[in-house]
PDB file of N, CA and C in Angstrom:
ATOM      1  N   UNK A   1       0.837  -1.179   0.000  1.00  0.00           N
ATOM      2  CA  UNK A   1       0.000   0.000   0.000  1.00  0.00           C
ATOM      3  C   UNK A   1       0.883   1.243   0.000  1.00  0.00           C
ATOM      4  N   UNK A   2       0.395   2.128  -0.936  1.00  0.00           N
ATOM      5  CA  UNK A   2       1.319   3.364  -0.942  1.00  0.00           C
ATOM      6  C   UNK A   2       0.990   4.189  -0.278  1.00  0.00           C
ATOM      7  N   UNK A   3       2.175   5.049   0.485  1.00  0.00           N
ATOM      8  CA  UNK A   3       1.664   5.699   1.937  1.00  0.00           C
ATOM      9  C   UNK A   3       0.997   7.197   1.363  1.00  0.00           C
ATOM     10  N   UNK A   4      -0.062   7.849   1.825  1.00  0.00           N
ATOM     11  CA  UNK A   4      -0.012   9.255   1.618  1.00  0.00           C
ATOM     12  C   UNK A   4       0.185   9.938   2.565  1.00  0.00           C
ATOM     13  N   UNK A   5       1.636  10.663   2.169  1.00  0.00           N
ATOM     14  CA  UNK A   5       2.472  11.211   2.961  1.00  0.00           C
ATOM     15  C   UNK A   5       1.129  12.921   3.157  1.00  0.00           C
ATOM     16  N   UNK A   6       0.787  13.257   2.109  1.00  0.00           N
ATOM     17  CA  UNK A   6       0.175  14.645   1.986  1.00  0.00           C
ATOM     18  C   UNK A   6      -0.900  14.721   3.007  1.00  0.00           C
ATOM     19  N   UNK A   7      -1.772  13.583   3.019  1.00  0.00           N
ATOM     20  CA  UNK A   7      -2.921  13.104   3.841  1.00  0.00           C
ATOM     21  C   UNK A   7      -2.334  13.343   5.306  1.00  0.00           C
ATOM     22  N   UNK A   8      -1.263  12.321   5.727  1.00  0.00           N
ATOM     23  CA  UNK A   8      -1.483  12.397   7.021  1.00  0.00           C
ATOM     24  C   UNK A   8      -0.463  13.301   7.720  1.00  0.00           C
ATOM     25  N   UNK A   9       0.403  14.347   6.814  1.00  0.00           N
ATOM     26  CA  UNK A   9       0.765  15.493   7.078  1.00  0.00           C
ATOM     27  C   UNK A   9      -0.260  16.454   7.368  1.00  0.00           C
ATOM     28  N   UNK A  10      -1.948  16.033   6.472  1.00  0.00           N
ATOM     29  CA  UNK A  10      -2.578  17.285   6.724  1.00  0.00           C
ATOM     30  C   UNK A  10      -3.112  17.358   8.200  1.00  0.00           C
ATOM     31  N   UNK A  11      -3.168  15.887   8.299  1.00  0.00           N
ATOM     32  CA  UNK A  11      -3.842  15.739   9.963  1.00  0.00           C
ATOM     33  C   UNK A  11      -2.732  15.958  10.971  1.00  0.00           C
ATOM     34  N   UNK A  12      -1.486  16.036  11.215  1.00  0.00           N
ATOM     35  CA  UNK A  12      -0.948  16.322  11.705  1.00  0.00           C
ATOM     36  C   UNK A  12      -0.816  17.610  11.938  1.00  0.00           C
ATOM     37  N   UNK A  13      -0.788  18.331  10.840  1.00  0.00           N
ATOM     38  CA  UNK A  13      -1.364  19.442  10.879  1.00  0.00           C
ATOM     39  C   UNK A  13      -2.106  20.240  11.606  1.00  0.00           C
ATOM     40  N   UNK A  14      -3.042  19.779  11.486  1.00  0.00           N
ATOM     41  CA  UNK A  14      -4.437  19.965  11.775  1.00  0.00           C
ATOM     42  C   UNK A  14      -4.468  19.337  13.193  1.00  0.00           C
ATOM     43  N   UNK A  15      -3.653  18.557  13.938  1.00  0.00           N
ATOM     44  CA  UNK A  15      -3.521  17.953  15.538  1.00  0.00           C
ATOM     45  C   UNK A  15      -2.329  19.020  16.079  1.00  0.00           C
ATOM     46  N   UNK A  16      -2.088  19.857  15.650  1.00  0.00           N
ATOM     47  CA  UNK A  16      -0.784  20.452  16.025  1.00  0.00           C
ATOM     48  C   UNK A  16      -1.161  21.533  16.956  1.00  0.00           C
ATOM     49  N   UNK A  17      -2.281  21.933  17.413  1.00  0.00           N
ATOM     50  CA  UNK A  17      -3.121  22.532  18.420  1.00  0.00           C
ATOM     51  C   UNK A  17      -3.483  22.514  18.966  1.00  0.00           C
ATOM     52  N   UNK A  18      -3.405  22.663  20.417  1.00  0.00           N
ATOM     53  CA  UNK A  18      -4.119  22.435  21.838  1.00  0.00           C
ATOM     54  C   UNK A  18      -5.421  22.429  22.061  1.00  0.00           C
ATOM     55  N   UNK A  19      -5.816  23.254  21.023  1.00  0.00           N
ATOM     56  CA  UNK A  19      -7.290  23.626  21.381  1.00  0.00           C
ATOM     57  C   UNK A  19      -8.026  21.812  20.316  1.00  0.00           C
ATOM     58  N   UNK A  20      -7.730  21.949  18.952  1.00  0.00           N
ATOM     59  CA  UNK A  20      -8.148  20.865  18.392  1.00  0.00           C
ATOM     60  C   UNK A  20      -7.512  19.071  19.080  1.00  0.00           C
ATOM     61  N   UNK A  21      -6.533  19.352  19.459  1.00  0.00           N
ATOM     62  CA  UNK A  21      -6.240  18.264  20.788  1.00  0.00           C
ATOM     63  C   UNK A  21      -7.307  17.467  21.529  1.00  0.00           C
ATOM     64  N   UNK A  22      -7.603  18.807  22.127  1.00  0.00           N
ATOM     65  CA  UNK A  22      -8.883  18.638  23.116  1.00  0.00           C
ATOM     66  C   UNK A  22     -10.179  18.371  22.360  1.00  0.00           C
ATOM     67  N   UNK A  23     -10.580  18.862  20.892  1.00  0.00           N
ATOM     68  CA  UNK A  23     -11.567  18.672  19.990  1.00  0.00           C
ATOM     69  C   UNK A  23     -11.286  16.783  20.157  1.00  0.00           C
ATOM     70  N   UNK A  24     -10.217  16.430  19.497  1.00  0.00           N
ATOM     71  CA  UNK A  24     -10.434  15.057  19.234  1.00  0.00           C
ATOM     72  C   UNK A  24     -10.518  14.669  20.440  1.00  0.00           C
ATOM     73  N   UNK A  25     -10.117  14.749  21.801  1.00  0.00           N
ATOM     74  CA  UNK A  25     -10.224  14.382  22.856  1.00  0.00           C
ATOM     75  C   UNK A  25     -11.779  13.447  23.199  1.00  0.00           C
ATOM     76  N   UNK A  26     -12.433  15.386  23.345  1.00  0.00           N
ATOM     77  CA  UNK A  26     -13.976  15.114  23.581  1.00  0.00           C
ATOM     78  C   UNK A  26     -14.570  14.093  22.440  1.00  0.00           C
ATOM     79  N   UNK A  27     -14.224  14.485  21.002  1.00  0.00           N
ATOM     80  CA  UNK A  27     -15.336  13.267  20.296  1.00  0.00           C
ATOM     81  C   UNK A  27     -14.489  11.540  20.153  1.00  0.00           C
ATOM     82  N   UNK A  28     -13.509  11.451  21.067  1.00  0.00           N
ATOM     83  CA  UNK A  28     -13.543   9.893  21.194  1.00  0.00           C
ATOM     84  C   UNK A  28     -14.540   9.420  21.903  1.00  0.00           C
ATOM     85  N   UNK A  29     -15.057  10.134  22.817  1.00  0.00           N
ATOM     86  CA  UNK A  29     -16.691   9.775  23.327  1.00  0.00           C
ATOM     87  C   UNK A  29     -17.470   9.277  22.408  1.00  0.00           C
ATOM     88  N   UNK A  30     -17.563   9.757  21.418  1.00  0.00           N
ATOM     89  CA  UNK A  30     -18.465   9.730  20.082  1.00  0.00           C
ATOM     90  C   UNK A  30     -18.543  11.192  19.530  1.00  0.00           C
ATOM     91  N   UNK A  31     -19.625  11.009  19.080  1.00  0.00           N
ATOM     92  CA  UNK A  31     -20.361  12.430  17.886  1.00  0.00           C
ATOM     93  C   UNK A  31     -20.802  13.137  19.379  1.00  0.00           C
ATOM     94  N   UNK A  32     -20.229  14.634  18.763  1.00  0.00           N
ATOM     95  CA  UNK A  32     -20.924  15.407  19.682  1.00  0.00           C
ATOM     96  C   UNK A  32     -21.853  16.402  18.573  1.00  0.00           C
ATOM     97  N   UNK A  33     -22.362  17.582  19.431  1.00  0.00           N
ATOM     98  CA  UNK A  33     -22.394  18.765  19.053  1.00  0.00           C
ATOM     99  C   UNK A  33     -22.305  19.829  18.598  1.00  0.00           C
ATOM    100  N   UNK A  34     -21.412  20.970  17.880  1.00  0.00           N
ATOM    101  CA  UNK A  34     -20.884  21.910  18.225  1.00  0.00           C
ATOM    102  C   UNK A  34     -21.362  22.682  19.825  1.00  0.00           C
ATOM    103  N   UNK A  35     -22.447  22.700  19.957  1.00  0.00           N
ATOM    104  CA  UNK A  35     -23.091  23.705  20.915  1.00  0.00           C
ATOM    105  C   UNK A  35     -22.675  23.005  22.297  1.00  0.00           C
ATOM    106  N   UNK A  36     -22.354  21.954  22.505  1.00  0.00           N
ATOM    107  CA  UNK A  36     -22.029  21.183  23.567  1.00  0.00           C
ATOM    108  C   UNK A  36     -20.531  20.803  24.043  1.00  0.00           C
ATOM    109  N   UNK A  37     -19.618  20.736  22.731  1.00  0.00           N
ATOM    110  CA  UNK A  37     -18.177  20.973  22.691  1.00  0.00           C
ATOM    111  C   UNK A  37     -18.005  22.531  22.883  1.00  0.00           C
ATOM    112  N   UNK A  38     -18.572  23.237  22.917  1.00  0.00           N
ATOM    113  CA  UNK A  38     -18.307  24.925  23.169  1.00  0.00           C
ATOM    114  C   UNK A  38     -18.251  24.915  24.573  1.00  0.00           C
ATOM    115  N   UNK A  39     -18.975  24.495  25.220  1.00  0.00           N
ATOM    116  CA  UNK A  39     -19.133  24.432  26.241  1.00  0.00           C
ATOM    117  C   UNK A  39     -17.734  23.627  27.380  1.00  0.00           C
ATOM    118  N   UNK A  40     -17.004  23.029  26.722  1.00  0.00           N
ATOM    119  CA  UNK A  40     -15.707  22.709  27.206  1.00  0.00           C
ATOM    120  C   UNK A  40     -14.270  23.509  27.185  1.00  0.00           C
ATOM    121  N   UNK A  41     -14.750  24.919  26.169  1.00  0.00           N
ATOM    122  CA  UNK A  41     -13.921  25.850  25.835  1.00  0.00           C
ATOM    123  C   UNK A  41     -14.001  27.356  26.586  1.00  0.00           C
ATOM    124  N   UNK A  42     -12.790  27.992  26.436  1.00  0.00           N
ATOM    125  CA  UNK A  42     -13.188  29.549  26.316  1.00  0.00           C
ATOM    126  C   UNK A  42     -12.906  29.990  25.952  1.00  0.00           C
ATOM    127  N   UNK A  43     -13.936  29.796  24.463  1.00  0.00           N
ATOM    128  CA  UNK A  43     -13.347  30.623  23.432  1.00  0.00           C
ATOM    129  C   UNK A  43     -14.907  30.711  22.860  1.00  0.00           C
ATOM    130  N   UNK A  44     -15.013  31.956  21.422  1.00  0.00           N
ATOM    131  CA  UNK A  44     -16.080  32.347  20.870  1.00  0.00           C
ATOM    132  C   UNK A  44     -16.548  30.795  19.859  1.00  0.00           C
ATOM    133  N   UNK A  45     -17.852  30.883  19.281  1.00  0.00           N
ATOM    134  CA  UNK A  45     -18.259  29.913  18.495  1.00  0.00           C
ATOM    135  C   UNK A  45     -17.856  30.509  17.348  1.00  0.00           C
ATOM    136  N   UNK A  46     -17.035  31.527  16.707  1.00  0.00           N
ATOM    137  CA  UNK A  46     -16.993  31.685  15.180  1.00  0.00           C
ATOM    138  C   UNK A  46     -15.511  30.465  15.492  1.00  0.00           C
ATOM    139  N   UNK A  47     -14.469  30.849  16.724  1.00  0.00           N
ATOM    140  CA  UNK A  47     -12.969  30.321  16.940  1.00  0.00           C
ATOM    141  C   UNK A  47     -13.560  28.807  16.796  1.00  0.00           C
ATOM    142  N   UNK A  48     -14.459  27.886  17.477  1.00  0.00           N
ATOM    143  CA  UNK A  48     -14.796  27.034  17.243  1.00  0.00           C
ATOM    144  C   UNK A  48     -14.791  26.268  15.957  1.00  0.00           C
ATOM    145  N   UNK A  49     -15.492  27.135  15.444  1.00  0.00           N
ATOM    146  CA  UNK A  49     -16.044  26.924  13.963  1.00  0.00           C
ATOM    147  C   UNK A  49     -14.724  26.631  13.006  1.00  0.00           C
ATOM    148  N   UNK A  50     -14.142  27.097  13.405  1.00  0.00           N
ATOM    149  CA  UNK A  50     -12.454  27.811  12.622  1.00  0.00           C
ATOM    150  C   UNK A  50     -11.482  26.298  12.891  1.00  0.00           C
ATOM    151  N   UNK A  51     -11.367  25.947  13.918  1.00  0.00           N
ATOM    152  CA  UNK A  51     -11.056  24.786  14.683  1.00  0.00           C
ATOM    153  C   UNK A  51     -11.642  23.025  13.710  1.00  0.00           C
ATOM    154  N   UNK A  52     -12.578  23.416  13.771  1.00  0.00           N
ATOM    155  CA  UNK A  52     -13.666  22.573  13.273  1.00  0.00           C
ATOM    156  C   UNK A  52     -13.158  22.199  11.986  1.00  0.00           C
ATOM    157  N   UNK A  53     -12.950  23.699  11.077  1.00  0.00           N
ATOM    158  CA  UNK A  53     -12.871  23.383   9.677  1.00  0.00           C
ATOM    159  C   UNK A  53     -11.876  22.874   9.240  1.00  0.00           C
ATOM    160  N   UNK A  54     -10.825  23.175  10.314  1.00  0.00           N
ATOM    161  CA  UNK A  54      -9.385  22.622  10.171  1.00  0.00           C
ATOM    162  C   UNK A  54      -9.345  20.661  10.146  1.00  0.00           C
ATOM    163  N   UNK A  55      -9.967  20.495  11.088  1.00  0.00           N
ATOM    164  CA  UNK A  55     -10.078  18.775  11.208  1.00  0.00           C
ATOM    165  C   UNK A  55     -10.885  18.623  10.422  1.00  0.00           C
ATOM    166  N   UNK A  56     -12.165  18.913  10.127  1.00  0.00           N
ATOM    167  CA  UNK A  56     -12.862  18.206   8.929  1.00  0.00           C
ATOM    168  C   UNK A  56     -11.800  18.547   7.429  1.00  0.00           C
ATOM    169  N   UNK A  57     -11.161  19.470   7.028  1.00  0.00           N
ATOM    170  CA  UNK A  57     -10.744  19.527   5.777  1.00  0.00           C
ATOM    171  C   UNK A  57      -9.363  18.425   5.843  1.00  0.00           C
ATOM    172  N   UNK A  58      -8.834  18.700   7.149  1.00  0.00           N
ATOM    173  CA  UNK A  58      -7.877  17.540   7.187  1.00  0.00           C
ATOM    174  C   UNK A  58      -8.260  15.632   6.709  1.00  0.00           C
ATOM    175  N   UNK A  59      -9.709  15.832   7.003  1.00  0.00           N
ATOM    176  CA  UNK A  59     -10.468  14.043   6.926  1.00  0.00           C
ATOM    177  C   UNK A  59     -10.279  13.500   8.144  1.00  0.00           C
ATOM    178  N   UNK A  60      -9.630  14.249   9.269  1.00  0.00           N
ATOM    179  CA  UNK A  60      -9.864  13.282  10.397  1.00  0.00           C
ATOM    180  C   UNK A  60     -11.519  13.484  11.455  1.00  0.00           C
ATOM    181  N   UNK A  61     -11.926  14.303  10.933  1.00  0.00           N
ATOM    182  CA  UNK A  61     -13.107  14.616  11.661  1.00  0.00           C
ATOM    183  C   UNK A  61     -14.409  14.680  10.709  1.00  0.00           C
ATOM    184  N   UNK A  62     -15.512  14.089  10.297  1.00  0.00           N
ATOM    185  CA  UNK A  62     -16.725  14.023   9.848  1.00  0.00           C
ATOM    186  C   UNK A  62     -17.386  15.356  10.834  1.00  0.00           C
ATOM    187  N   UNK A  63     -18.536  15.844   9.420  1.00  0.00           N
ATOM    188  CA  UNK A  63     -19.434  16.891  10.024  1.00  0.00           C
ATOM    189  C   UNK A  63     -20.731  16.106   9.183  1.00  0.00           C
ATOM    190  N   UNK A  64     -21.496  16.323  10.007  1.00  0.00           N
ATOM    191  CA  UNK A  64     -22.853  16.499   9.461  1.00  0.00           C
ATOM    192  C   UNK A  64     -24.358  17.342  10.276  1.00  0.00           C
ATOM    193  N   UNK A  65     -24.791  17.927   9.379  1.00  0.00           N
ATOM    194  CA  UNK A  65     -25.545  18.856   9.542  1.00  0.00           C
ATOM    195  C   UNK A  65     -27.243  18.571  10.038  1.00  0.00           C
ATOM    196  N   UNK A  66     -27.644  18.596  10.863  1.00  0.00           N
ATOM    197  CA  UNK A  66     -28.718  17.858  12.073  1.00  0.00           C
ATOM    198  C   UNK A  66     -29.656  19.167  12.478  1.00  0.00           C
ATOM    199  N   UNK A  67     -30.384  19.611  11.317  1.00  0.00           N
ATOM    200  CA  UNK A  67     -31.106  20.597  11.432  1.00  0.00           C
ATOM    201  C   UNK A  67     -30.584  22.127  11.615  1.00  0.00           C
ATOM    202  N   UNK A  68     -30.116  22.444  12.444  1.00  0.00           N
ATOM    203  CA  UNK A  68     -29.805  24.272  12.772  1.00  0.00           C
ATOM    204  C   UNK A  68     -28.501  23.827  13.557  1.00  0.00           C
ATOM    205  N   UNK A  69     -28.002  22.086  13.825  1.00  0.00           N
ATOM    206  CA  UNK A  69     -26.413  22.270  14.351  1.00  0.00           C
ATOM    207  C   UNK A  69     -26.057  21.189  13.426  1.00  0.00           C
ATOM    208  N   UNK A  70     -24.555  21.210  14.006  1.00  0.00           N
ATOM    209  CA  UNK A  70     -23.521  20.570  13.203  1.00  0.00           C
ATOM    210  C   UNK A  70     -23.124  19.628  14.314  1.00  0.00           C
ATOM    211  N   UNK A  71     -23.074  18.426  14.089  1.00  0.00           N
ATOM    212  CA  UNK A  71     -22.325  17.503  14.514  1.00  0.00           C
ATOM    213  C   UNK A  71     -21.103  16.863  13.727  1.00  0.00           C
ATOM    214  N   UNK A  72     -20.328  16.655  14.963  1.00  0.00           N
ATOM    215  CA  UNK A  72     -18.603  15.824  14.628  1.00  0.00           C
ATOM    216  C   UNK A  72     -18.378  15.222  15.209  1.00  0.00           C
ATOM    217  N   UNK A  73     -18.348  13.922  14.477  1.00  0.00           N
ATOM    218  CA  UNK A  73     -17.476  12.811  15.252  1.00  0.00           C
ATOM    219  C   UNK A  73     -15.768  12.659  14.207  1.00  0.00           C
ATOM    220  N   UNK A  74     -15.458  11.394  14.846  1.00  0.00           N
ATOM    221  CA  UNK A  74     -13.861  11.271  14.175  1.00  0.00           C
ATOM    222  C   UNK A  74     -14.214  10.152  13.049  1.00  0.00           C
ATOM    223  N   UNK A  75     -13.330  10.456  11.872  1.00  0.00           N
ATOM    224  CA  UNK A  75     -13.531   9.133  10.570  1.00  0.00           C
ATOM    225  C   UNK A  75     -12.468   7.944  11.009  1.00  0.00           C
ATOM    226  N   UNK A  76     -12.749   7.603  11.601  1.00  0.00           N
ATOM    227  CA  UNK A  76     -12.076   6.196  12.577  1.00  0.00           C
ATOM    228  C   UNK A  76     -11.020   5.510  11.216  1.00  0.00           C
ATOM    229  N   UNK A  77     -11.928   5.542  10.211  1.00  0.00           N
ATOM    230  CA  UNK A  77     -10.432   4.820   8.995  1.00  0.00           C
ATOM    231  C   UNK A  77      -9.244   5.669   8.993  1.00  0.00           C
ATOM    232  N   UNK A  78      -9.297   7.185   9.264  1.00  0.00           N
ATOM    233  CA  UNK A  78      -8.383   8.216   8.569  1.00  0.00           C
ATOM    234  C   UNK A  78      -7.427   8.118  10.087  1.00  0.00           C
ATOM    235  N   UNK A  79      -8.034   8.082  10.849  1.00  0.00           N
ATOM    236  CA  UNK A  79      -7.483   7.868  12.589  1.00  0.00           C
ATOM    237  C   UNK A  79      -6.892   6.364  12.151  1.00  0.00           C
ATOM    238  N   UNK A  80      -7.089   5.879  11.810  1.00  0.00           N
ATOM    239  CA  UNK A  80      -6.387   4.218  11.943  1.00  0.00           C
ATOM    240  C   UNK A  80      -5.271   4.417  10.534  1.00  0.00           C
ATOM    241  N   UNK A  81      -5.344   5.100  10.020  1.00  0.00           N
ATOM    242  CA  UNK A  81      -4.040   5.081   8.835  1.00  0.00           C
ATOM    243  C   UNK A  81      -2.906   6.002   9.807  1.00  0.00           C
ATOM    244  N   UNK A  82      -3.443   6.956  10.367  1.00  0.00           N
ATOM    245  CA  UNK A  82      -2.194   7.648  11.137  1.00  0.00           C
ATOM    246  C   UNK A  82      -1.076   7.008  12.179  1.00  0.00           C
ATOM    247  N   UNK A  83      -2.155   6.296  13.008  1.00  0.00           N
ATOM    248  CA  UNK A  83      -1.661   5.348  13.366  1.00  0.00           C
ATOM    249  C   UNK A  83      -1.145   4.343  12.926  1.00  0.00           C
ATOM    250  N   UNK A  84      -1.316   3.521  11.763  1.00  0.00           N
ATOM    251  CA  UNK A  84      -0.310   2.065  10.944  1.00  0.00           C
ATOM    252  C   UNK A  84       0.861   3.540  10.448  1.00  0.00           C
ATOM    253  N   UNK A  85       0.730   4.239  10.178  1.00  0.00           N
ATOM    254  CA  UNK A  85       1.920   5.170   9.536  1.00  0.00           C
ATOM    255  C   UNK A  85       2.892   5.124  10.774  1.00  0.00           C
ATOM    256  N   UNK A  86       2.527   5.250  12.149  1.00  0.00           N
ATOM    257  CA  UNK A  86       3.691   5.542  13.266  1.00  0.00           C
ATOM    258  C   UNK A  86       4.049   3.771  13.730  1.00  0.00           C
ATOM    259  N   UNK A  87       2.972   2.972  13.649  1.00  0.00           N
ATOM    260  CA  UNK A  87       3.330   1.642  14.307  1.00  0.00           C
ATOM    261  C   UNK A  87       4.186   0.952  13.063  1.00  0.00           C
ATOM    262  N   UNK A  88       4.015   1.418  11.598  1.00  0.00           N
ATOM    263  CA  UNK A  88       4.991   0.820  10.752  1.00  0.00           C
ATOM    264  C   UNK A  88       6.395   1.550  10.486  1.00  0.00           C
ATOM    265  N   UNK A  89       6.115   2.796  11.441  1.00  0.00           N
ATOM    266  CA  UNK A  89       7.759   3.477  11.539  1.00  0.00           C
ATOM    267  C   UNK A  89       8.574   3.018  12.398  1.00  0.00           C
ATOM    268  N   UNK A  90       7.935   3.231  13.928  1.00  0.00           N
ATOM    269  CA  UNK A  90       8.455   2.581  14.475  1.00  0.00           C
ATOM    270  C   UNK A  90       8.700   1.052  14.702  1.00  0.00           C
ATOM    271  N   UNK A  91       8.053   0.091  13.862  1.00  0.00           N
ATOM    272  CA  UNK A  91       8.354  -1.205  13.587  1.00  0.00           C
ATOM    273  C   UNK A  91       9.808  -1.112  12.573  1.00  0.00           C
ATOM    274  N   UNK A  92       9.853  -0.436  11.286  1.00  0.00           N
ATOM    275  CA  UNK A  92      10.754  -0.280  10.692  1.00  0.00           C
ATOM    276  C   UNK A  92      11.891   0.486  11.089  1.00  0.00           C
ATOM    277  N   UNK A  93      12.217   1.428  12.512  1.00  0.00           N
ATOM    278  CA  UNK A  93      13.038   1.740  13.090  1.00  0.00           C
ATOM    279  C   UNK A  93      13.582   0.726  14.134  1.00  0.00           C
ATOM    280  N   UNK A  94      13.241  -0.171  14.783  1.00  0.00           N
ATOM    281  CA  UNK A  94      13.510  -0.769  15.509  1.00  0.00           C
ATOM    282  C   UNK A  94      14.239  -2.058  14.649  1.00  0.00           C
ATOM    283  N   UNK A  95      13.795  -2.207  13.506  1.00  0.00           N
ATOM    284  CA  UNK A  95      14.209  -3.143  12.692  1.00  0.00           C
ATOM    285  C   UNK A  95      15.690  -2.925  12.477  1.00  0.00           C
ATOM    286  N   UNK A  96      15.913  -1.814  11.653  1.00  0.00           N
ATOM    287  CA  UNK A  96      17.104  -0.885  11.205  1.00  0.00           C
ATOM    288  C   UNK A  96      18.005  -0.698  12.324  1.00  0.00           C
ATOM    289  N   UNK A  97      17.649  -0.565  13.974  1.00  0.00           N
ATOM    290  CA  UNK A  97      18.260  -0.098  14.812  1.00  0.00           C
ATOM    291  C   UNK A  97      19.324  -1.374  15.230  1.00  0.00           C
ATOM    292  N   UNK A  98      19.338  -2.505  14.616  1.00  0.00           N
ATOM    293  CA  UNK A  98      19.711  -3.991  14.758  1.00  0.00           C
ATOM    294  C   UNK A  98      21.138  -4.061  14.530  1.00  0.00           C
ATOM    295  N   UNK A  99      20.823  -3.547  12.912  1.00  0.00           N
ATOM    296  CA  UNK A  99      22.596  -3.101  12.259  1.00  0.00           C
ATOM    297  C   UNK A  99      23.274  -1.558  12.285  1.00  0.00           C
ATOM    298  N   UNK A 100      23.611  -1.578  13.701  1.00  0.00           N
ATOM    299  CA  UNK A 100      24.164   0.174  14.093  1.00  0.00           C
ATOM    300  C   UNK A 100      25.543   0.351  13.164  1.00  0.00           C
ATOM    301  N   UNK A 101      26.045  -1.087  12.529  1.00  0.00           N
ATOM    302  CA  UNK A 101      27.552  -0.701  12.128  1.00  0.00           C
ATOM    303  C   UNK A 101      27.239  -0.520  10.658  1.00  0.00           C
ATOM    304  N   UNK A 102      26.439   0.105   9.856  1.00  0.00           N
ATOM    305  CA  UNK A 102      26.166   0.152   8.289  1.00  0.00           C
ATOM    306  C   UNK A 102      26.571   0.917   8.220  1.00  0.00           C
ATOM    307  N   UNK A 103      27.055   1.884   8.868  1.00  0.00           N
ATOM    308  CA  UNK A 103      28.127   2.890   8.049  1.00  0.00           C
ATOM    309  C   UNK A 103      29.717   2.646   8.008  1.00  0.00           C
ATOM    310  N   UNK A 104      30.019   2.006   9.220  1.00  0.00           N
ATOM    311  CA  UNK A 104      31.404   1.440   9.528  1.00  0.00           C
ATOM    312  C   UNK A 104      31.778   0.721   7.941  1.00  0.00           C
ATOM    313  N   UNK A 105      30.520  -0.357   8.105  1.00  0.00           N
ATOM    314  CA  UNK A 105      30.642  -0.964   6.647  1.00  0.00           C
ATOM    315  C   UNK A 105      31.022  -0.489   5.338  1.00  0.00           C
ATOM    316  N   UNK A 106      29.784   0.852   5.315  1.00  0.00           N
ATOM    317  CA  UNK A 106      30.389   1.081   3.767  1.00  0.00           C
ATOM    318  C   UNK A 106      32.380   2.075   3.568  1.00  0.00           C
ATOM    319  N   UNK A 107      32.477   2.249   5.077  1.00  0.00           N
ATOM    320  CA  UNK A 107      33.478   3.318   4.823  1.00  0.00           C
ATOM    321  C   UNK A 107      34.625   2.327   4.615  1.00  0.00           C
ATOM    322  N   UNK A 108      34.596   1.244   5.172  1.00  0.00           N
ATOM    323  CA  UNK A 108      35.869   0.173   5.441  1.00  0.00           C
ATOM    324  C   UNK A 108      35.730  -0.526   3.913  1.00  0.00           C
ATOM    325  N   UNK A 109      34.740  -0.711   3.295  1.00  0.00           N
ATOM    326  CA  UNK A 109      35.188  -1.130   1.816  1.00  0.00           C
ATOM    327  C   UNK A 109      35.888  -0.100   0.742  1.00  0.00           C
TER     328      UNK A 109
END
């Protein structure tokens, strides 16, 4: 499988904030609100909103629209590729970390 590096740079991205931190935090509970995740903040609902758009455009966060609010939960596939991206790094670093003398090698030929 070919990795997309662009993809899960964008979510990293897009996790690189305290405030959206705490966004994914609250919806591992599940799907919330907006009007109910505000309520864990102190900050305005436009900053919310702003927050919001960042993880949904990233793909790690689903929106859908439930009359006059918006609900978000997390896209659990896009969350599970970020993760095989770090458990197959660090599987492939620990691998590599085996033969520390590969440079000794190439300099001595």
């Amino acid at each position: 499988m070919e990795k997309d590096y662009r993809s899960i740079a964008s979510i990293m991205k897009a996790l690189s904030d305290p405030t959206r931190l705490k966004i994914i935090d609250l919806l591992s509970d599940g799907e919330q609100c907006a009007c109910n995740m505000l309520e864990n903040f102190s900050i305005t609902q436009p900053t919310l909103s702003y927050h919001m758009k960042m993880l949904t455009e990233s793909g790690l966060v689903r929106a859908r629209k439930d009359g006059i609010w918006m609900k978000y939960s997390i896209d659990q596939e896009k969350l599970d590729e970020v993760v095989s991206f770090f458990q197959q790094t660090r599987r492939t670093n620990v691998k590599n970390a085996v033969d520390k003398n590969c440079c000794v090698k190439k300099a001595v030929k």
